[in-house]
N, C-alpha and C. Protein backbone atom coordinates (compact mmCIF):
# COMPACT_ATOMS: atom_id res chain seq x y z
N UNK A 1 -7.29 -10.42 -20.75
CA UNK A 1 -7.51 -10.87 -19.39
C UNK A 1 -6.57 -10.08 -18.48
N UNK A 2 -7.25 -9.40 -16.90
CA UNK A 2 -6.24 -9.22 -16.41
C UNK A 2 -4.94 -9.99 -15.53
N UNK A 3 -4.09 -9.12 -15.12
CA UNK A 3 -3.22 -9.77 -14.13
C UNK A 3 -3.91 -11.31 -13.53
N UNK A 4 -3.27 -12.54 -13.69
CA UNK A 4 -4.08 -13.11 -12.41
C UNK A 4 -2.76 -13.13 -11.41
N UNK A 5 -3.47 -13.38 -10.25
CA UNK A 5 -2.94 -13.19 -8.25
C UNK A 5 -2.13 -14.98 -8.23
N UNK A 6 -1.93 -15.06 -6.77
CA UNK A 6 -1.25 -16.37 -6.28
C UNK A 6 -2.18 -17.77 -6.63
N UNK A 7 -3.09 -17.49 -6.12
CA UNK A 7 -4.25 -18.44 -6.19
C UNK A 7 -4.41 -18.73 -7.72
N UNK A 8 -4.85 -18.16 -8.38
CA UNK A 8 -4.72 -18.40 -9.93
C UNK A 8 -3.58 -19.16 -10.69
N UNK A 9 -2.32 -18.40 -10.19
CA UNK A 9 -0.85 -18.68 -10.26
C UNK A 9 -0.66 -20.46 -9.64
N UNK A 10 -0.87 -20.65 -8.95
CA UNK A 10 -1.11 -22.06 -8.29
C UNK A 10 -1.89 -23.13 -9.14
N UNK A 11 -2.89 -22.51 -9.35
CA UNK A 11 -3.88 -23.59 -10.70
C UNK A 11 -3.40 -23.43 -11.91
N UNK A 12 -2.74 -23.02 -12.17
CA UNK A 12 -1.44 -22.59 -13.27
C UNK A 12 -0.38 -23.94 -12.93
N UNK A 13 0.27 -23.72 -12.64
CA UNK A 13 1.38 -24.52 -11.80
C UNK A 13 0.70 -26.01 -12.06
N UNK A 14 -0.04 -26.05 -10.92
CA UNK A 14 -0.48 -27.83 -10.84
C UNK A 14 -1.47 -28.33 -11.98
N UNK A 15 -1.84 -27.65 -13.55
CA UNK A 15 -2.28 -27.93 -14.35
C UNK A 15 -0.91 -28.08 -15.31
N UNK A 16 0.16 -27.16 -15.35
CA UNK A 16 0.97 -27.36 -15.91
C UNK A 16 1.71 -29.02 -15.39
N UNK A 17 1.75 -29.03 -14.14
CA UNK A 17 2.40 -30.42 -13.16
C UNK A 17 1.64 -31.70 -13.92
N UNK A 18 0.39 -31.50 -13.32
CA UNK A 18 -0.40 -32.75 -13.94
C UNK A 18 -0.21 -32.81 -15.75
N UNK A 19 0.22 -31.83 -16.72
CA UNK A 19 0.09 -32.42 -17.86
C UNK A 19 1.48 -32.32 -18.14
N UNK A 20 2.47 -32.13 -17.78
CA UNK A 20 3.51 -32.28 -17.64
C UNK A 20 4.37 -31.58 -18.72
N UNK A 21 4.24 -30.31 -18.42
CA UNK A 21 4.81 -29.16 -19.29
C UNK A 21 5.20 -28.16 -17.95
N UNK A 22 6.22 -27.20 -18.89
CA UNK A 22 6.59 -26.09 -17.52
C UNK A 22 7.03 -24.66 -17.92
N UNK A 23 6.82 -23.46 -17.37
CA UNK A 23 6.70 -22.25 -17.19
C UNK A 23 8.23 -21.73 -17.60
N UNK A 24 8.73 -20.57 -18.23
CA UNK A 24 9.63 -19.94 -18.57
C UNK A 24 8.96 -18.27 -17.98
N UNK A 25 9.57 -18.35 -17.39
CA UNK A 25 9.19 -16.67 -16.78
C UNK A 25 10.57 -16.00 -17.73
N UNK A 26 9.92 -15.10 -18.83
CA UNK A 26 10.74 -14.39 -19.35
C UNK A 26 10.73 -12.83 -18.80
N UNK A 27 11.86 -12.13 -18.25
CA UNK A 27 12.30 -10.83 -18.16
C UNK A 27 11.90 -9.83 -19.60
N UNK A 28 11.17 -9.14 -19.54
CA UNK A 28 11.34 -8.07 -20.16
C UNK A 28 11.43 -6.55 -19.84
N UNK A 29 12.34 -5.98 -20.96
CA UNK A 29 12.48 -4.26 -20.88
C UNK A 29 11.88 -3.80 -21.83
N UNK A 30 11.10 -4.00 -22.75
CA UNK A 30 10.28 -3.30 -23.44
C UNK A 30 9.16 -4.26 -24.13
N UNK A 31 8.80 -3.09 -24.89
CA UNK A 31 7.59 -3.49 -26.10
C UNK A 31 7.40 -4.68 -26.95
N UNK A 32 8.58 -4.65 -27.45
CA UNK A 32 8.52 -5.51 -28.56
C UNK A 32 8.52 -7.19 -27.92
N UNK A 33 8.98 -6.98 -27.17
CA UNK A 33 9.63 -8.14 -26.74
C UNK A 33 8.13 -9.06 -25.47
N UNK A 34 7.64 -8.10 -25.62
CA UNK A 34 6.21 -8.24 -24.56
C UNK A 34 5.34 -9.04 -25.61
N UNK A 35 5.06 -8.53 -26.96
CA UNK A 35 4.01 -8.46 -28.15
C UNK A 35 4.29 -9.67 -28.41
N UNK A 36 6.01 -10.55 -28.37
CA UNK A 36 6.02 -11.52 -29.32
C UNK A 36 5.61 -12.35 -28.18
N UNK A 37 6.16 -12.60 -27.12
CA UNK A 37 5.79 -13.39 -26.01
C UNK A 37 4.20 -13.55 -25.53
N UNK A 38 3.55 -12.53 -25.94
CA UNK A 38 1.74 -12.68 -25.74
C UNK A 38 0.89 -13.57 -26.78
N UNK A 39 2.04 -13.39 -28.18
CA UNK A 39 1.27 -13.75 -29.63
C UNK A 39 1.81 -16.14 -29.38
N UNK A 40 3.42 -15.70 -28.73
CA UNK A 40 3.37 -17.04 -28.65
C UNK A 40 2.81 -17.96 -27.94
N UNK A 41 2.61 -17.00 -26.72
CA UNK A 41 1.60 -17.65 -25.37
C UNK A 41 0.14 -18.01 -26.11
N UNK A 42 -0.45 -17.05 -27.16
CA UNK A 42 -1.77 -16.90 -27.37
C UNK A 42 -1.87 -18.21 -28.52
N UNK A 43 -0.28 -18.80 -29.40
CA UNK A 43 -1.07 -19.45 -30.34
C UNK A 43 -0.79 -20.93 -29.66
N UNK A 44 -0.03 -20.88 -28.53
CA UNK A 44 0.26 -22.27 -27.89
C UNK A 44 -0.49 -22.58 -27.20
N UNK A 45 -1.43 -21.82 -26.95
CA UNK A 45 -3.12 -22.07 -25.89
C UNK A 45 -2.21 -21.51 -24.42
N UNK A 46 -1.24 -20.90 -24.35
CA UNK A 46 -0.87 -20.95 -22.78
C UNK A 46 -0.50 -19.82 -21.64
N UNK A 47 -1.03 -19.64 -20.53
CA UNK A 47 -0.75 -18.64 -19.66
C UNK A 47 0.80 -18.34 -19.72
N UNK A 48 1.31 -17.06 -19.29
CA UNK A 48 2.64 -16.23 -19.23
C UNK A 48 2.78 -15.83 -18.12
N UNK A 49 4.05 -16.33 -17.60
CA UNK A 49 4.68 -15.59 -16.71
C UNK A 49 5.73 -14.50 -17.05
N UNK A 50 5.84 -13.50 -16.59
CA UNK A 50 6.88 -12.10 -17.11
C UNK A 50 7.65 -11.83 -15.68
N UNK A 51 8.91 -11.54 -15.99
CA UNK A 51 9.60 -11.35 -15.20
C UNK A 51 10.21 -9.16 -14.68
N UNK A 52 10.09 -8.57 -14.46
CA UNK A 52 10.29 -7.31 -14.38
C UNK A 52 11.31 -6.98 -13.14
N UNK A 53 13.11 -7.01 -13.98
CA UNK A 53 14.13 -6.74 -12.68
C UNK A 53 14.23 -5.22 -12.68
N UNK A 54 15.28 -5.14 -11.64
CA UNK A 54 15.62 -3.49 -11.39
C UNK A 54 16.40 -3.12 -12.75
N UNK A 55 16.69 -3.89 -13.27
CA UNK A 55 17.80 -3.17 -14.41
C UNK A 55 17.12 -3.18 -15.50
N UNK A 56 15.60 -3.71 -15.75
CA UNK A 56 14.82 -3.56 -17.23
C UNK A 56 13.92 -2.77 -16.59
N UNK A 57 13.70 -2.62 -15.32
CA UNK A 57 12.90 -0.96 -15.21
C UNK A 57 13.21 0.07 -15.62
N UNK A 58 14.60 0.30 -14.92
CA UNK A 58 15.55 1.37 -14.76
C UNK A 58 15.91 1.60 -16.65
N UNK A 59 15.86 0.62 -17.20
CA UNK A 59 15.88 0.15 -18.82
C UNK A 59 15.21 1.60 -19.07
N UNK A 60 13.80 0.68 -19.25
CA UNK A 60 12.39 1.32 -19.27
C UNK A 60 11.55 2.32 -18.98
N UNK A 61 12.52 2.79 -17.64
CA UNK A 61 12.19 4.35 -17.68
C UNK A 61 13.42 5.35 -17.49
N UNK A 62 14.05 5.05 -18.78
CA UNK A 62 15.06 5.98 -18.84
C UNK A 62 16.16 6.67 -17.84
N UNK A 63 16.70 5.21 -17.13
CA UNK A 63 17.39 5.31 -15.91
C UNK A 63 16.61 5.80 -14.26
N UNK A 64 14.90 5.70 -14.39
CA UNK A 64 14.62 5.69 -13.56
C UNK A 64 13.44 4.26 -13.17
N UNK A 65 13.98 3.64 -11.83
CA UNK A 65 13.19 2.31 -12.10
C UNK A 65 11.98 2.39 -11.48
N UNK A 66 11.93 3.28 -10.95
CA UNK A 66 9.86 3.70 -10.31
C UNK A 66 9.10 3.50 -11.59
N UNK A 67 9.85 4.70 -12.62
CA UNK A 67 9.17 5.10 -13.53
C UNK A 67 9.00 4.02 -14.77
N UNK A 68 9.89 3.34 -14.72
CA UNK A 68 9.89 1.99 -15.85
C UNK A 68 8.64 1.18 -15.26
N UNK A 69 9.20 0.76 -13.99
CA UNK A 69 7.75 -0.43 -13.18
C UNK A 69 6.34 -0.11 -13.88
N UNK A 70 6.40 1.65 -13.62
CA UNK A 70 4.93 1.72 -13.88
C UNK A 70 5.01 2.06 -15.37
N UNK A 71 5.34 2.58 -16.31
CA UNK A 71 5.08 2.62 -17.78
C UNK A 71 5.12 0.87 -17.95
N UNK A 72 6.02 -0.54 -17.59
CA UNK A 72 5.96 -1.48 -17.89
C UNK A 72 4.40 -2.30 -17.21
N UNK A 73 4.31 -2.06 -16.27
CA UNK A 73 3.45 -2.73 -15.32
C UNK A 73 1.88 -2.36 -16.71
N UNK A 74 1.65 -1.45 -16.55
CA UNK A 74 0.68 -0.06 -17.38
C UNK A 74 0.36 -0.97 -19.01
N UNK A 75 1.27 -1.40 -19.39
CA UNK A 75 1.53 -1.54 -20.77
C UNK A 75 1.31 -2.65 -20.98
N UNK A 76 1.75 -3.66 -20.10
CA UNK A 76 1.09 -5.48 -19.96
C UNK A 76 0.46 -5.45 -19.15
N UNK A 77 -0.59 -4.74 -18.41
CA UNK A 77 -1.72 -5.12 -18.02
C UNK A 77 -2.52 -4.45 -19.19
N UNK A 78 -2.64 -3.26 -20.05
CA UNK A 78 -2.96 -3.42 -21.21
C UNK A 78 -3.27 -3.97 -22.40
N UNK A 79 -2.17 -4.34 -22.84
CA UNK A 79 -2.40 -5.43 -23.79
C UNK A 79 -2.98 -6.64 -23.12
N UNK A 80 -2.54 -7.15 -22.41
CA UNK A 80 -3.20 -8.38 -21.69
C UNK A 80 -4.82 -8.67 -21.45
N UNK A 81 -5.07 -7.48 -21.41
CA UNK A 81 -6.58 -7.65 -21.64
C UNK A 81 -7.36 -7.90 -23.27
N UNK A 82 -6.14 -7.94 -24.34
CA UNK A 82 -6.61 -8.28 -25.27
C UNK A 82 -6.51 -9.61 -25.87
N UNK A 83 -6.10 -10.30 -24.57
CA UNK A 83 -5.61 -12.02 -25.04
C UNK A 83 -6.30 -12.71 -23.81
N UNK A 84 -6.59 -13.85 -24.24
CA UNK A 84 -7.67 -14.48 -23.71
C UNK A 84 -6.82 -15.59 -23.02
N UNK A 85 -5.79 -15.31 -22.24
CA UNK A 85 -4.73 -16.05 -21.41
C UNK A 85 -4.53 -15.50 -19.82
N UNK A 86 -3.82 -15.85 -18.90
CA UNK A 86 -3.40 -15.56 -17.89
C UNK A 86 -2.18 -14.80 -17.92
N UNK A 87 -1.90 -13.97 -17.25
CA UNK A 87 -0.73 -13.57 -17.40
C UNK A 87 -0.48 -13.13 -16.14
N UNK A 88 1.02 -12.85 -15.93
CA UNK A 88 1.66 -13.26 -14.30
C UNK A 88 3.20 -12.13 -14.52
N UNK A 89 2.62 -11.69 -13.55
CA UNK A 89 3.67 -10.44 -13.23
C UNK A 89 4.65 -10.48 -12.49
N UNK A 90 6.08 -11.45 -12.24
CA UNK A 90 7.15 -11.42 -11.05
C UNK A 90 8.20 -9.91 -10.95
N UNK A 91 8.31 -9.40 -9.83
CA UNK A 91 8.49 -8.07 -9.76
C UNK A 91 10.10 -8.39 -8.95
N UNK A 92 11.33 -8.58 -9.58
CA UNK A 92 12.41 -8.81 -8.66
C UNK A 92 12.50 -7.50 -7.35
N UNK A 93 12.73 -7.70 -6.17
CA UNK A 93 12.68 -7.28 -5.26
C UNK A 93 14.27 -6.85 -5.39
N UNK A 94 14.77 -5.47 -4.76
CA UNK A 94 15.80 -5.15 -4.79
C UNK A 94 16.10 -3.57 -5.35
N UNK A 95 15.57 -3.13 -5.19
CA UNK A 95 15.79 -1.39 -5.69
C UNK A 95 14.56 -0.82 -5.72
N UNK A 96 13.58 -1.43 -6.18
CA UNK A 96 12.67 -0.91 -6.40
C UNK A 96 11.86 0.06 -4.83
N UNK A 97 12.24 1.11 -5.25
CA UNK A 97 11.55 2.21 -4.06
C UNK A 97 10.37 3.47 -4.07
């Protein structure tokens, strides 16, 4: 599935509210760490939020954080289309240029 937007993100939220469970937006800088978080989202029945700061870009693309955003951004909207979940992209604001 791809990216879902705000609106999606919201029916996310108030389905999580009403059954009374709640969201962990995990940060990642790479691969591995993407794969286990999709496989646990996928066997718990549940949408993912991912977190992407200036310092796991800059990680990610080899001290440059343009270039991390987009090899990371690229790579979980990828895989993500092979899991039948929501998934949610927070982009920390702050370097990124």
């Amino acid at each position: 599935m791809p990216f879902l937007k705000g609106d999606e993100l919201k029916k996310v939220y108030d389905k999580a509210k009403k059954e009374g469970y709640g969201f962990m937006a995990s940060n990642i800088a790479e691969p591995n760490t993407l794969i286990g978080l999709l496989e646990a989202a996928k066997e718990k029945k549940s949408d993912l939020v991912l977190q992407l700061s200036n310092s796991a870009a800059t990680f990610a693309g080899a001290e440059n954080p343009v270039t991390g955003l987009r090899i990371m951004s690229n790579y979980i909207k990828n895989l993500a289309e092979n899991y039948d979940l929501g998934v949610f992209l927070n982009l920390f604001s702050g370097g990124f240029k």
